[in-house]
Protein backbone atom coordinates (compact mmCIF):
# COMPACT_ATOMS: atom_id res chain seq x y z
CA UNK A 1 -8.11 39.65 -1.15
CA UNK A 2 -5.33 37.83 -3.07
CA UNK A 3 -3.63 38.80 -6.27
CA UNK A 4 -4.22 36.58 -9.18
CA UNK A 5 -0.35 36.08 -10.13
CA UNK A 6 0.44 35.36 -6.44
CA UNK A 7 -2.38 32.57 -6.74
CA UNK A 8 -0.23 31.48 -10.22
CA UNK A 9 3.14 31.32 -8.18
CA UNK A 10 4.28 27.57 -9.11
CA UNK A 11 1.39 27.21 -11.89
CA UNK A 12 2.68 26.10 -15.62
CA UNK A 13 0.52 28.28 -17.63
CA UNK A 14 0.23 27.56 -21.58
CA UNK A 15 -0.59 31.40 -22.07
CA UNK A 16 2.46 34.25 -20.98
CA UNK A 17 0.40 37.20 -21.95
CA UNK A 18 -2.06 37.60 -19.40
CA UNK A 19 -3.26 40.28 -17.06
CA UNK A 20 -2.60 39.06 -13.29
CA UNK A 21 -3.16 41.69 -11.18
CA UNK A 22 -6.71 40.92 -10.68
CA UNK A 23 -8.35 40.16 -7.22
CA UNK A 24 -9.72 37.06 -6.35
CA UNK A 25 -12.23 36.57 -3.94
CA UNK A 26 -12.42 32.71 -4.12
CA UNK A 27 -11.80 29.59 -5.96
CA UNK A 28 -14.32 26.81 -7.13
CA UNK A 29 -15.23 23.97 -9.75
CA UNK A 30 -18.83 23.87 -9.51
CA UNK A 31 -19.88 26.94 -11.76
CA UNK A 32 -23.24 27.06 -9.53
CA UNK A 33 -21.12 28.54 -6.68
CA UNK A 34 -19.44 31.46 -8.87
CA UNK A 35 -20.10 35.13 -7.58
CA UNK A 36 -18.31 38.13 -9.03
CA UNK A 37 -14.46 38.24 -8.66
CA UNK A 38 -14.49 34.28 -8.14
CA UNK A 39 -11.57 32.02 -10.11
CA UNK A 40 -13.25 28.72 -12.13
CA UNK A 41 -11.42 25.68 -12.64
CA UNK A 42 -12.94 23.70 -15.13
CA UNK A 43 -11.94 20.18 -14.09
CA UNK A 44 -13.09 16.57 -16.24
CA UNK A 45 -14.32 14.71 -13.71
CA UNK A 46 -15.69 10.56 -13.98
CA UNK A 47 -18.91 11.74 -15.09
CA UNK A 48 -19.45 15.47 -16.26
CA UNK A 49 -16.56 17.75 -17.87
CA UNK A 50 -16.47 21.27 -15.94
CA UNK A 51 -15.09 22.83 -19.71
CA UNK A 52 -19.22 22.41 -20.54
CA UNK A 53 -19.71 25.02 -17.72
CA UNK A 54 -17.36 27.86 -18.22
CA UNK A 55 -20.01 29.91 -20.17
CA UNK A 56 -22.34 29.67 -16.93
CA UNK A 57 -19.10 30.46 -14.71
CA UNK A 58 -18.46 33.44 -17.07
CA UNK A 59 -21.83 34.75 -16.62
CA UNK A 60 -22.27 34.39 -12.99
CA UNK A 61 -19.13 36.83 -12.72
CA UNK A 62 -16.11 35.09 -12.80
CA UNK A 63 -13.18 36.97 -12.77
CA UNK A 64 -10.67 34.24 -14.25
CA UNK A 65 -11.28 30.88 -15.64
CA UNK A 66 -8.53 27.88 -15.57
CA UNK A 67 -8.85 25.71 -18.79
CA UNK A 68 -7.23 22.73 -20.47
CA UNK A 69 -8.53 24.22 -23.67
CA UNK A 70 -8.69 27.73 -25.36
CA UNK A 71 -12.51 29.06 -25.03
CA UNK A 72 -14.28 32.21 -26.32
CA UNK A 73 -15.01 34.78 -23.67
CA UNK A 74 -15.69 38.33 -22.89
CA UNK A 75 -12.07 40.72 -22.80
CA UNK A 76 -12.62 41.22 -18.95
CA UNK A 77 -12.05 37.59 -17.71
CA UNK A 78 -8.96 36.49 -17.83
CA UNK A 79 -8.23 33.11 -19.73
CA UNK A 80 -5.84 30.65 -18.11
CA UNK A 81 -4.67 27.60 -20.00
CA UNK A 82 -2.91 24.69 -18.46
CA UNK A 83 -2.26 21.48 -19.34
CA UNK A 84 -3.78 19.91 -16.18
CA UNK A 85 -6.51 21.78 -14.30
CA UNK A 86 -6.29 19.50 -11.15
CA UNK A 87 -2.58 19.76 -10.86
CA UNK A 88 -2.58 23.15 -11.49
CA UNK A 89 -5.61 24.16 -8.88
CA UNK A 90 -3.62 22.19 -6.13
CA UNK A 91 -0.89 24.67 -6.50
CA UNK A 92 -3.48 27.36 -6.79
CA UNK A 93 -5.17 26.09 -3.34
CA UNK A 94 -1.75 26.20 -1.66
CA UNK A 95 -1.30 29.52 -2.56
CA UNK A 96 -4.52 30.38 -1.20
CA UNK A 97 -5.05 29.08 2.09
CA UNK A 98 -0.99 28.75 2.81
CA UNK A 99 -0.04 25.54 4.25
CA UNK A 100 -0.26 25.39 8.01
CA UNK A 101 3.02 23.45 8.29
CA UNK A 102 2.20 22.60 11.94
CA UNK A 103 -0.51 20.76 11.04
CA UNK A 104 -0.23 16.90 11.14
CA UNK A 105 -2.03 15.06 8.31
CA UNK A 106 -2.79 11.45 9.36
CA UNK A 107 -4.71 9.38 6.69
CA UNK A 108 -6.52 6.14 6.86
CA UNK A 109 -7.29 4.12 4.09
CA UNK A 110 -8.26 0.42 3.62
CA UNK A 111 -11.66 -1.51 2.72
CA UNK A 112 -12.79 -1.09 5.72
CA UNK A 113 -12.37 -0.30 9.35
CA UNK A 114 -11.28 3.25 7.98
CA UNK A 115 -13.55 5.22 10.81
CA UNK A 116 -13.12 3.23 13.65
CA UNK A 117 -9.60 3.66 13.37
CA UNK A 118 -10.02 7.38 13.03
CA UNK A 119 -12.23 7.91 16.14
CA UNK A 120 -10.01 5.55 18.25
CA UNK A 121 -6.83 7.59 17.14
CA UNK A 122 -9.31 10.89 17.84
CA UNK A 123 -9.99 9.22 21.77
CA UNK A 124 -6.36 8.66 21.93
CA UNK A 125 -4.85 12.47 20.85
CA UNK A 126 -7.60 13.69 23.04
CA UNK A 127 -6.48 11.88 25.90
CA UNK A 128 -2.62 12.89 25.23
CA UNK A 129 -3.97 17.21 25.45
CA UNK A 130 -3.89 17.19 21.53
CA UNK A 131 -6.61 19.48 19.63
CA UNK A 132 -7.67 17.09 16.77
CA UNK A 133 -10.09 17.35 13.52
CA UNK A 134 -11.59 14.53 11.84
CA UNK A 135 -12.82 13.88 8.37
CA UNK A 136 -14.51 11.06 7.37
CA UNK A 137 -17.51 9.08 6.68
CA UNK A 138 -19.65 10.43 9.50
CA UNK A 139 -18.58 13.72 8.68
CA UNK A 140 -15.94 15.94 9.76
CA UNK A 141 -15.82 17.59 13.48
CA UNK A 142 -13.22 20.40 14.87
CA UNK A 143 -12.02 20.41 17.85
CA UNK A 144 -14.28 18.52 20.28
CA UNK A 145 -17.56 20.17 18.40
CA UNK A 146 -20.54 17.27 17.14
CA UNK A 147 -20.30 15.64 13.75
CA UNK A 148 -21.17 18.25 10.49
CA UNK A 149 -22.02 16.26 7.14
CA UNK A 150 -19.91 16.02 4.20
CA UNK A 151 -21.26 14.45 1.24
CA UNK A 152 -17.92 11.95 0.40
CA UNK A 153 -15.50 10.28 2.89
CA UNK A 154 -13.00 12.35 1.24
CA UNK A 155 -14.46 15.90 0.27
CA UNK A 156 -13.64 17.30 -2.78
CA UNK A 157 -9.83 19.06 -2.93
CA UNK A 158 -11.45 22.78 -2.36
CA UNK A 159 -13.29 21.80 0.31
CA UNK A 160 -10.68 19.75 1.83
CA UNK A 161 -8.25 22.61 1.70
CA UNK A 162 -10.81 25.01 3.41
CA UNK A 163 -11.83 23.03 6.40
CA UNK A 164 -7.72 22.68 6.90
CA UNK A 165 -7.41 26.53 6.88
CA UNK A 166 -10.51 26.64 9.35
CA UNK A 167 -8.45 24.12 11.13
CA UNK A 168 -5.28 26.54 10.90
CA UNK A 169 -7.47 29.24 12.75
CA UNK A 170 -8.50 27.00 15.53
CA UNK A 171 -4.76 25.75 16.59
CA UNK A 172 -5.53 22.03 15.76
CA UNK A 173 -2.59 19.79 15.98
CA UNK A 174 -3.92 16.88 14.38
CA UNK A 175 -6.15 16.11 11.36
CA UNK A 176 -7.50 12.41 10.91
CA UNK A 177 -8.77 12.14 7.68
CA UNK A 178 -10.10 8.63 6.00
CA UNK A 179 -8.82 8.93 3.02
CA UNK A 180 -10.71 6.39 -0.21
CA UNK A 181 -9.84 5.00 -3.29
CA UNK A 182 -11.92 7.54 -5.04
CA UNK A 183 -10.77 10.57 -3.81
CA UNK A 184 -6.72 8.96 -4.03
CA UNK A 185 -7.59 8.23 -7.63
CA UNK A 186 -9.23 11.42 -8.44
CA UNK A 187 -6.11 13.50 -6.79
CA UNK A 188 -8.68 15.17 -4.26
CA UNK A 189 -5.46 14.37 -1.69
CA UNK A 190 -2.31 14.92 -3.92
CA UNK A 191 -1.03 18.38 -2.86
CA UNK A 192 -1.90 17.45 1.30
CA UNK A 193 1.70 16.75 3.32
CA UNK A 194 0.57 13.36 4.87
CA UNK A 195 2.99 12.63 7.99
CA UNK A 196 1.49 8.86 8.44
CA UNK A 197 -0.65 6.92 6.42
CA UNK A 198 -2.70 3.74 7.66
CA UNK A 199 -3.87 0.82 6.41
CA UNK A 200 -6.43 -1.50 7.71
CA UNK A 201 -7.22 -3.92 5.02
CA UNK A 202 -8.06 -5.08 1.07
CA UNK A 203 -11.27 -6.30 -0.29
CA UNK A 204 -13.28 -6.49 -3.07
CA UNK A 205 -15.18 -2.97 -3.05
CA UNK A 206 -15.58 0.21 -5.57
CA UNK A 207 -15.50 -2.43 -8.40
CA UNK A 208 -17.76 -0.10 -10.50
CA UNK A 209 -15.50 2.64 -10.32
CA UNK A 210 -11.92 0.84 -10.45
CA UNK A 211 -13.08 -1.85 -13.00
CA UNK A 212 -10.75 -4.43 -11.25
CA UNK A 213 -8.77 -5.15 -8.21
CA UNK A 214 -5.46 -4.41 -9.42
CA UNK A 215 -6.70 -0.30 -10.20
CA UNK A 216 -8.40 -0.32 -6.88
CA UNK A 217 -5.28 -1.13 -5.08
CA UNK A 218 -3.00 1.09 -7.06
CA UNK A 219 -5.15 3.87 -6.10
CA UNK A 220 -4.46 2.47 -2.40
CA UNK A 221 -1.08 2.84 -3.10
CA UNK A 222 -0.81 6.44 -3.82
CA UNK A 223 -1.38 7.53 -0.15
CA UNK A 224 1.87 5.39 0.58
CA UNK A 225 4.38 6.81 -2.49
CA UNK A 226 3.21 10.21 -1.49
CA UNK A 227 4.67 9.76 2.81
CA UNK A 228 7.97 11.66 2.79
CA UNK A 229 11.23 10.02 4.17
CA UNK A 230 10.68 10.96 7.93
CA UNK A 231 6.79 9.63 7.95
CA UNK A 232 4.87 6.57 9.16
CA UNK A 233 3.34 4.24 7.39
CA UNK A 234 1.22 1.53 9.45
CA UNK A 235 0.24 -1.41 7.38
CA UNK A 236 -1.90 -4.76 8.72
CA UNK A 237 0.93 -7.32 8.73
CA UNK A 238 -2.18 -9.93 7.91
CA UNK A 239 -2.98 -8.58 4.46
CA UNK A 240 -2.51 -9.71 1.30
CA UNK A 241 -1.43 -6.07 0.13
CA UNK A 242 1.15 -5.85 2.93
CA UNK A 243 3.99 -6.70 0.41
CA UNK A 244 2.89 -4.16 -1.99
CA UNK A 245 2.51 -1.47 0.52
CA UNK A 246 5.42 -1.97 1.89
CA UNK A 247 7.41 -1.48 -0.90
CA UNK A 248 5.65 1.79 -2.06
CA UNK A 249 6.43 3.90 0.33
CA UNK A 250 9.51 5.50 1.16
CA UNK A 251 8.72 6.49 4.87
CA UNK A 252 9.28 4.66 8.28
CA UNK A 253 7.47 1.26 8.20
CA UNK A 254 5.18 -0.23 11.30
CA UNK A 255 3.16 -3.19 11.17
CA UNK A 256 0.65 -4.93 13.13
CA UNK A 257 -1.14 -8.23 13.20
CA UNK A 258 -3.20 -10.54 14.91
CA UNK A 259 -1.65 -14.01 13.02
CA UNK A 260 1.80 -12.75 11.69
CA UNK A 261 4.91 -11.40 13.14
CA UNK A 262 4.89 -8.03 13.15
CA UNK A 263 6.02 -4.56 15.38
CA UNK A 264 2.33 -4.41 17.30
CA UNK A 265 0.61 -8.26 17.71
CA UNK A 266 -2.63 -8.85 19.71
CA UNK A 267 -2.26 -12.15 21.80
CA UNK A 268 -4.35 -13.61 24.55
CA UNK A 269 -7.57 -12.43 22.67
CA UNK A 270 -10.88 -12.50 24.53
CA UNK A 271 -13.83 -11.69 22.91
CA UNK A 272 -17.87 -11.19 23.73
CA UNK A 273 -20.50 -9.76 23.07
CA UNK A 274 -19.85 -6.63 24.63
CA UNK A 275 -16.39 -6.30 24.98
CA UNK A 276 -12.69 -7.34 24.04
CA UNK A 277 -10.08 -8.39 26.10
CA UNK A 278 -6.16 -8.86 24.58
CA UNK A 279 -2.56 -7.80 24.95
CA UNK A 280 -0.72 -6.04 22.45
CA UNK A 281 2.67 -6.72 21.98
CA UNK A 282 4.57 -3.46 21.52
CA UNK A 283 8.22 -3.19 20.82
CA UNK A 284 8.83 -1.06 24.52
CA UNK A 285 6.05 -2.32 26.40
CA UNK A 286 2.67 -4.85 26.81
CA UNK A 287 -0.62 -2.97 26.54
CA UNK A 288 -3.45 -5.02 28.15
CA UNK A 289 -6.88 -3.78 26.80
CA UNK A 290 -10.06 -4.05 27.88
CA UNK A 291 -12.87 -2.50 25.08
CA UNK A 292 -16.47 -2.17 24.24
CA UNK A 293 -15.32 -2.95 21.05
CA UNK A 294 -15.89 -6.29 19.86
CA UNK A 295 -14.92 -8.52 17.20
CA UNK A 296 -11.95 -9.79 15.68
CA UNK A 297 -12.34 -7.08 13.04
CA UNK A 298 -11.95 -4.14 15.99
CA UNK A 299 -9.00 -6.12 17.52
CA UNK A 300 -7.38 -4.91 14.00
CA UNK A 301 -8.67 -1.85 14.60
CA UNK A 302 -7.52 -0.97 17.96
CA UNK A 303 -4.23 -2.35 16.63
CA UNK A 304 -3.78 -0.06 13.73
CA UNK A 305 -5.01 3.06 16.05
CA UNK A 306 -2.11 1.97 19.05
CA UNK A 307 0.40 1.13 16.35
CA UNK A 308 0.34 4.95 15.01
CA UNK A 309 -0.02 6.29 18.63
CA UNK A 310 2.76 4.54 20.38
CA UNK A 311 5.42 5.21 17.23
CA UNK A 312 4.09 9.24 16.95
CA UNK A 313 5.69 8.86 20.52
CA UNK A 314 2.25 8.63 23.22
CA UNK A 315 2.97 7.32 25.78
CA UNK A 316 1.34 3.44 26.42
CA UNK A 317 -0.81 5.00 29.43
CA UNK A 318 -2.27 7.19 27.14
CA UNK A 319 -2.67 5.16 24.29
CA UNK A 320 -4.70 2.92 26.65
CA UNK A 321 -6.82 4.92 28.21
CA UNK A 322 -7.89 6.49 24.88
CA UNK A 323 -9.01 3.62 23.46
CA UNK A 324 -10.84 2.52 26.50
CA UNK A 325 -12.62 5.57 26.58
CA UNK A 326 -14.32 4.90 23.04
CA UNK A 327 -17.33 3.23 24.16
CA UNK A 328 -18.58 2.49 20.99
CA UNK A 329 -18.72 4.10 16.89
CA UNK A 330 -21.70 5.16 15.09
CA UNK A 331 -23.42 2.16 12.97
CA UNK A 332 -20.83 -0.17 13.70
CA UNK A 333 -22.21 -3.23 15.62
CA UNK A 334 -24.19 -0.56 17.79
CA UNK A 335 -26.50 -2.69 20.16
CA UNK A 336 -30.05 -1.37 20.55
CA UNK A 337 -31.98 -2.33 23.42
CA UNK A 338 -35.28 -2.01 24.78
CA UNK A 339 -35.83 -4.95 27.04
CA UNK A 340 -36.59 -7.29 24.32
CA UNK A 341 -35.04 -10.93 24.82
CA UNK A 342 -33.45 -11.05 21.59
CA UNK A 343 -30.07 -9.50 20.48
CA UNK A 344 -29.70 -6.14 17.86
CA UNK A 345 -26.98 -4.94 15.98
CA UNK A 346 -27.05 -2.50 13.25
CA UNK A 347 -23.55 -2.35 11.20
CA UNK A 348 -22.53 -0.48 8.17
CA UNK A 349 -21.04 -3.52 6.50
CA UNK A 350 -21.69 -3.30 2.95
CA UNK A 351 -18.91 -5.63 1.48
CA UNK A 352 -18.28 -9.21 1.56
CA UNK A 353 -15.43 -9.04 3.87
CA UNK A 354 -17.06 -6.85 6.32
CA UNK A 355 -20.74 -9.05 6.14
CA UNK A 356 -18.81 -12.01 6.76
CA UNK A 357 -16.48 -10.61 9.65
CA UNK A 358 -19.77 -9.32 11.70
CA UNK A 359 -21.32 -12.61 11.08
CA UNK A 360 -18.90 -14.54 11.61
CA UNK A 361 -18.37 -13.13 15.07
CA UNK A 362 -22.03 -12.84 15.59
CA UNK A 363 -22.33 -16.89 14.88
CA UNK A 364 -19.55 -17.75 17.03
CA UNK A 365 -21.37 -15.81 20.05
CA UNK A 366 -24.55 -17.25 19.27
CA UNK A 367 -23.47 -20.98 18.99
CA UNK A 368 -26.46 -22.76 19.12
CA UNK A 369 -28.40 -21.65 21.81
CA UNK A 370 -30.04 -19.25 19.56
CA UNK A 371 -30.81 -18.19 15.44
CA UNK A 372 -29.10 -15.49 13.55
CA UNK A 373 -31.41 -13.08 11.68
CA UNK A 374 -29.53 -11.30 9.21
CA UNK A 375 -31.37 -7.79 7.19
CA UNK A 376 -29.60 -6.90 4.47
CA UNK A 377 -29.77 -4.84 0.94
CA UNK A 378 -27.48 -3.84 -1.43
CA UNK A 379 -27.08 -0.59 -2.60
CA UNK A 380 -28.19 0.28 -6.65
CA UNK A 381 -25.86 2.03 -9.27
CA UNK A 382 -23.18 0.20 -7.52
CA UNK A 383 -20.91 -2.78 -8.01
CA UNK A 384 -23.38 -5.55 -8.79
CA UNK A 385 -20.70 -8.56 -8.91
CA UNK A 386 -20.79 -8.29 -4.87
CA UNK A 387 -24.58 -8.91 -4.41
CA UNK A 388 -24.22 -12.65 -4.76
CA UNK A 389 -21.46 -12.80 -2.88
CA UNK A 390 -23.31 -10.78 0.22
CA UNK A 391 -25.97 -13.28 -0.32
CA UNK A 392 -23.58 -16.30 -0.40
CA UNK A 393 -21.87 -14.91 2.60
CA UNK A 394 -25.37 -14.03 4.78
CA UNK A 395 -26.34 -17.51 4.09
CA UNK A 396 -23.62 -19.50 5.21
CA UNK A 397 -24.20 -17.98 8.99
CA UNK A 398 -27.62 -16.96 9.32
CA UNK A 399 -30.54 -19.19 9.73
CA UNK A 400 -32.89 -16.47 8.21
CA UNK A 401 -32.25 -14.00 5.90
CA UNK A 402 -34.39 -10.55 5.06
CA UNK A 403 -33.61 -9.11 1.75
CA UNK A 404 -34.55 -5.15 1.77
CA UNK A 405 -33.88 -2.32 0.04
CA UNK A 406 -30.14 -0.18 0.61
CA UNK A 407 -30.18 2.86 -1.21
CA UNK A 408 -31.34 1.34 -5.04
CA UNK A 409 -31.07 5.08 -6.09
CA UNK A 410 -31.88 4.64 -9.92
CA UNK A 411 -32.25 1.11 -10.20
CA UNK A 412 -35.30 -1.40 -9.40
CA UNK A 413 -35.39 -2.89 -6.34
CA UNK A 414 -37.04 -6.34 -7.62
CA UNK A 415 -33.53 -6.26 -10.08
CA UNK A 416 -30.99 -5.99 -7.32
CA UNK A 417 -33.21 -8.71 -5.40
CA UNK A 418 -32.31 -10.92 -8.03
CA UNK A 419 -29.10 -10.66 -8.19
CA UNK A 420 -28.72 -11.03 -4.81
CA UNK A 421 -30.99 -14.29 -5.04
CA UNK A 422 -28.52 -15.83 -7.44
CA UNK A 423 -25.81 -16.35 -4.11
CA UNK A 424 -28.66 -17.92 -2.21
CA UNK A 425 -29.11 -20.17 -5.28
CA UNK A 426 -25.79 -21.15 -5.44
CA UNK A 427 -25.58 -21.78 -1.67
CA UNK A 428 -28.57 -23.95 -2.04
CA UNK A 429 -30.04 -21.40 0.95
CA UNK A 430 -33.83 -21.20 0.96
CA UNK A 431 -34.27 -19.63 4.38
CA UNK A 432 -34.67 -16.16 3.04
CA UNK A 433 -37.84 -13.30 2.49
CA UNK A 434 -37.74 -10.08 0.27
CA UNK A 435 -39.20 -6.87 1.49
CA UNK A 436 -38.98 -3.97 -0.42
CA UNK A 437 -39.86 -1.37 2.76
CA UNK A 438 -36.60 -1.25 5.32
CA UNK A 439 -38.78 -0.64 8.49
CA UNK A 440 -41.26 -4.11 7.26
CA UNK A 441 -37.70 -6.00 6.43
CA UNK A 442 -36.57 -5.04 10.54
CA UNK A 443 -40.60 -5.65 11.66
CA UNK A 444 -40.41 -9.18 9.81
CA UNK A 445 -36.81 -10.18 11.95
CA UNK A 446 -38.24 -9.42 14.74
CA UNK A 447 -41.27 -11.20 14.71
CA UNK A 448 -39.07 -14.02 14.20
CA UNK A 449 -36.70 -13.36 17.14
CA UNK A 450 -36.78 -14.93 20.53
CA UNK A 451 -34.85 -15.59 23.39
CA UNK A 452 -30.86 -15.77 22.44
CA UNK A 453 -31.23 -14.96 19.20
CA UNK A 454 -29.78 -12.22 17.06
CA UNK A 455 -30.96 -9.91 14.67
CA UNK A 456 -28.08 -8.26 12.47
CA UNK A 457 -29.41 -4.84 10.36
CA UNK A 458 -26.36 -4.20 7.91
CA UNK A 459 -25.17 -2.22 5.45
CA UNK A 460 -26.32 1.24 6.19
CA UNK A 461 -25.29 1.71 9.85
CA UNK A 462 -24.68 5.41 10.86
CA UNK A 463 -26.69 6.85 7.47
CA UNK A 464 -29.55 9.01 8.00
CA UNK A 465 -31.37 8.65 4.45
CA UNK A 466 -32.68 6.19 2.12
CA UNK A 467 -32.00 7.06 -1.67
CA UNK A 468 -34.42 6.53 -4.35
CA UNK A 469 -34.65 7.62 -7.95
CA UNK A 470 -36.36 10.62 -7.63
CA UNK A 471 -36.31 11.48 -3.43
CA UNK A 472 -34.01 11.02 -1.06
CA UNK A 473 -36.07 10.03 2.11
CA UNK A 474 -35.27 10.24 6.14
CA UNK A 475 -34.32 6.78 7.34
CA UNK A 476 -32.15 5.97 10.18
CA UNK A 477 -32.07 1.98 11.07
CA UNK A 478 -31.23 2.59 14.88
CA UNK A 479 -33.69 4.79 15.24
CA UNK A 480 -36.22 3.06 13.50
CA UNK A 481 -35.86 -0.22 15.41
CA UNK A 482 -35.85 1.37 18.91
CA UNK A 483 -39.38 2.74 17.81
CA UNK A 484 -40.19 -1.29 16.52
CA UNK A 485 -39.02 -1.82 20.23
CA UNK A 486 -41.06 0.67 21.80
CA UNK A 487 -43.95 -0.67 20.20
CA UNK A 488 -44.06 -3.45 22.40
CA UNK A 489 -45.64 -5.86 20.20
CA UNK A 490 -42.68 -7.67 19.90
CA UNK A 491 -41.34 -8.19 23.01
């Protein structure tokens, strides 16, 4: 068990006086997880302030208490002020689970295309003999083991720095993390060595947390300043941000694109519905790659993943056969079947950008042998200026549109509908239906489906659960529309 004043090695404590030969057991800044001989950080967070909780850390037995701010307490726990309680339990974190300085840190961050990238460069390590982790939406996985859930893309910094000491103790060589605005903003990531740092693209997203684009990107940014000298930092050559990400960061810089000059460029791009055909353009060597990956969007994607790869030094063999290998990604244009005539996709997109990209892609396949049925929601409590824009951008390629619920969580369905039916106004579309219930939204597209036609489900993809006010409820879209399937009524 650790000694408190080895814990405070590198720690700019307010008070000198204190006594620091004290055990601790653990450290946490949720008072509800506090046991006897524990260490509280109170932390201000976006929307509570852990100070309001040190008297129910104190009296579930903790041992010490880190503070911003001078509180009353019994004489046998020991007070620690600082002047920054996340700064401060970053150092405290290091001390405690000791950096595993073989460890490589890769992070991914961008709009979106953030987990494909990290299971692609996953396929690719494994390929190469590596021992890899990754952390991300979907969860985080050690080591070849299944998918465990988190409950953010980025967990929170104590839990971030224990699954990296778990992944000391299993000899991992690699960690891909996705890495979000949030969490970059928040300084969940601040004290982790990065070695590379991706980026896969810029849209509007978050809006409701960063209040405007310029904050959202700035938070972006951080995972860049922080690369050191010798690092990597892979940026989409096709971006709007690539200027400002290139200048940020300090570390070796790598760029791909599909339309721009740049290190990695796809050419010769083939694309269906069930696979993707192009070359990249490497600075050694041609890579020509055939994937069940489709879509412009995961031509970007496979670009980013080979641009780290082949410049951590894999060889293009490998690089290749690792991405071939990934057959396809959780939620993310995942084709169901059941013998029915018509086309299904479910997809995770949940922004503008990504909506459009899918449907885009989904329209060009179609063509006009056959309708587009889009299913779509947006999610409550969450950036509301996007709704129209979703509904702008579903109209525009669809020929039927199915407004459902997302997750409202605490606000009324019928009042995200009408924001949403504001784009459609605009857009002069009048092509579209509202149902509240998810599996009656997928029921209604489907009734409406024939031969060549598609049916998009978007914006919840790999997610189990549906969240209301009061209940969070099981809901899986795949799953629910192979049972629609199965129920042969509609085929």
């Amino acid at each position: 068990m650790p000694k408190l004043h080895n814990l405070l090695i590198g720690v700019k404590c307010k008070n000198r006086n204190v006594p620091l030969n004290a055990d601790i057991e653990n450290l946490s800044c949720n008072s509800k997880e506090i046991k006897k001989n524990c260490l509280f950080i109170a932390l201000r967070g976006s929307i509570t302030d852990g100070h309001r909780y040190i008297a129910r850390a104190v009296s579930r037995g903790a041992r010490a208490v880190i503070s911003e701010k001078d509180f009353n307490c019994p004489p046998s726990v020991i007070k620690i002020i600082v002047e920054n309680s996340r700064e401060a339990m970053g150092v405290l974190l290091g001390n405690f689970y000791k950096k595993n300085k073989k460890l490589k840190l890769v992070g991914i961050t961008g709009t979106n295309g953030k987990t494909t990238i990290s299971l692609l460069i996953n396929s690719i390590l494994t390929e190469a003999g590596y021992k890899t982790a990754v952390i991300g939406t979907l969860g985080y996985k050690l080591a070849g083991a299944g998918f465990k859930e988190l409950k953010n893309t980025t967990p929170g910094t104590i839990k971030l720095h224990s699954l990296l000491d778990e992944m000391k103790g299993r000899s991992i060589g690699y960690s891909i993390m996705e890495v979000s605005s949030h969490a970059l903003d928040q300084g969940r990531v601040q004290d982790l060595n990065f070695q590379a740092a991706i980026f896969s693209n810029l849209s509007r997203d978050h809006l409701d947390y960063h209040k405007n684009m310029k904050n959202y990107i700035a938070a972006k940014l951080r995972l860049f300043k922080s690369l050191p000298a010798g690092g990597i930092a892979v940026i989409n050559g096709d971006d709007k941000a690539f200027g400002q990400l290139k200048k940020a960061s300090a570390a070796r810089l790598v760029s791909y694109a599909v339309l721009n000059k740049a290190d990695f460029k796809a050419v010769d791009i083939k694309i269906g519905l069930n696979k993707s055909e192009f070359l990249i353009k490497t600075p050694s060597a041609n890579m020509a790659i055939n994937s069940r990956l489709t879509g412009v969007h995961n031509v970007y994607n496979i670009l980013a993943a080979a641009s780290w790869a082949c410049s951590e030094g894999i060889s293009p063999a490998k690089v290749k056969r690792g991405i071939e290998k990934l057959r396809k990604v959780p939620g993310r244009l995942e084709r169901v079947k059941n013998g029915q005539q018509f086309k299904v996709f479910v997809d995770y997109a949940h922004t503008p950008d990504a909506l459009e990209k899918v449907l885009e892609f989904l329209r060009e396949m179609v063509g006009d042998r056959g309708k587009v049925i889009t299913v779509f929601g947006c999610g409550g409590d969450r950036d509301k200026t996007k709704r129209p824009k979703m509904a702008r951008v579903a109209a525009r390629y669809s020929d039927l549109v199915i407004v459902t619920n997302d997750n409202p969580r605490k606000e009324k369905p019928l009042a995200i509908f009408k924001d949403i039916r504001t784009g459609f106004s605009e857009a002069g579309f009048k092509k579209y239906k509202f149902a509240a219930g998810r599996r009656k939204a997928i029921e209604r597209a489907f009734k409406s489906a024939q031969k060549n036609d598609v049916v998009l489900i978007a914006g919840k993809g790999h997610e189990k659960t549906q969240i209301f006010k009061n209940r969070t409820m099981p809901f899986d879209d795949v799953e629910a529309a192979k049972k629609i399937l199965r129920s042969n009524v509609l085929i």
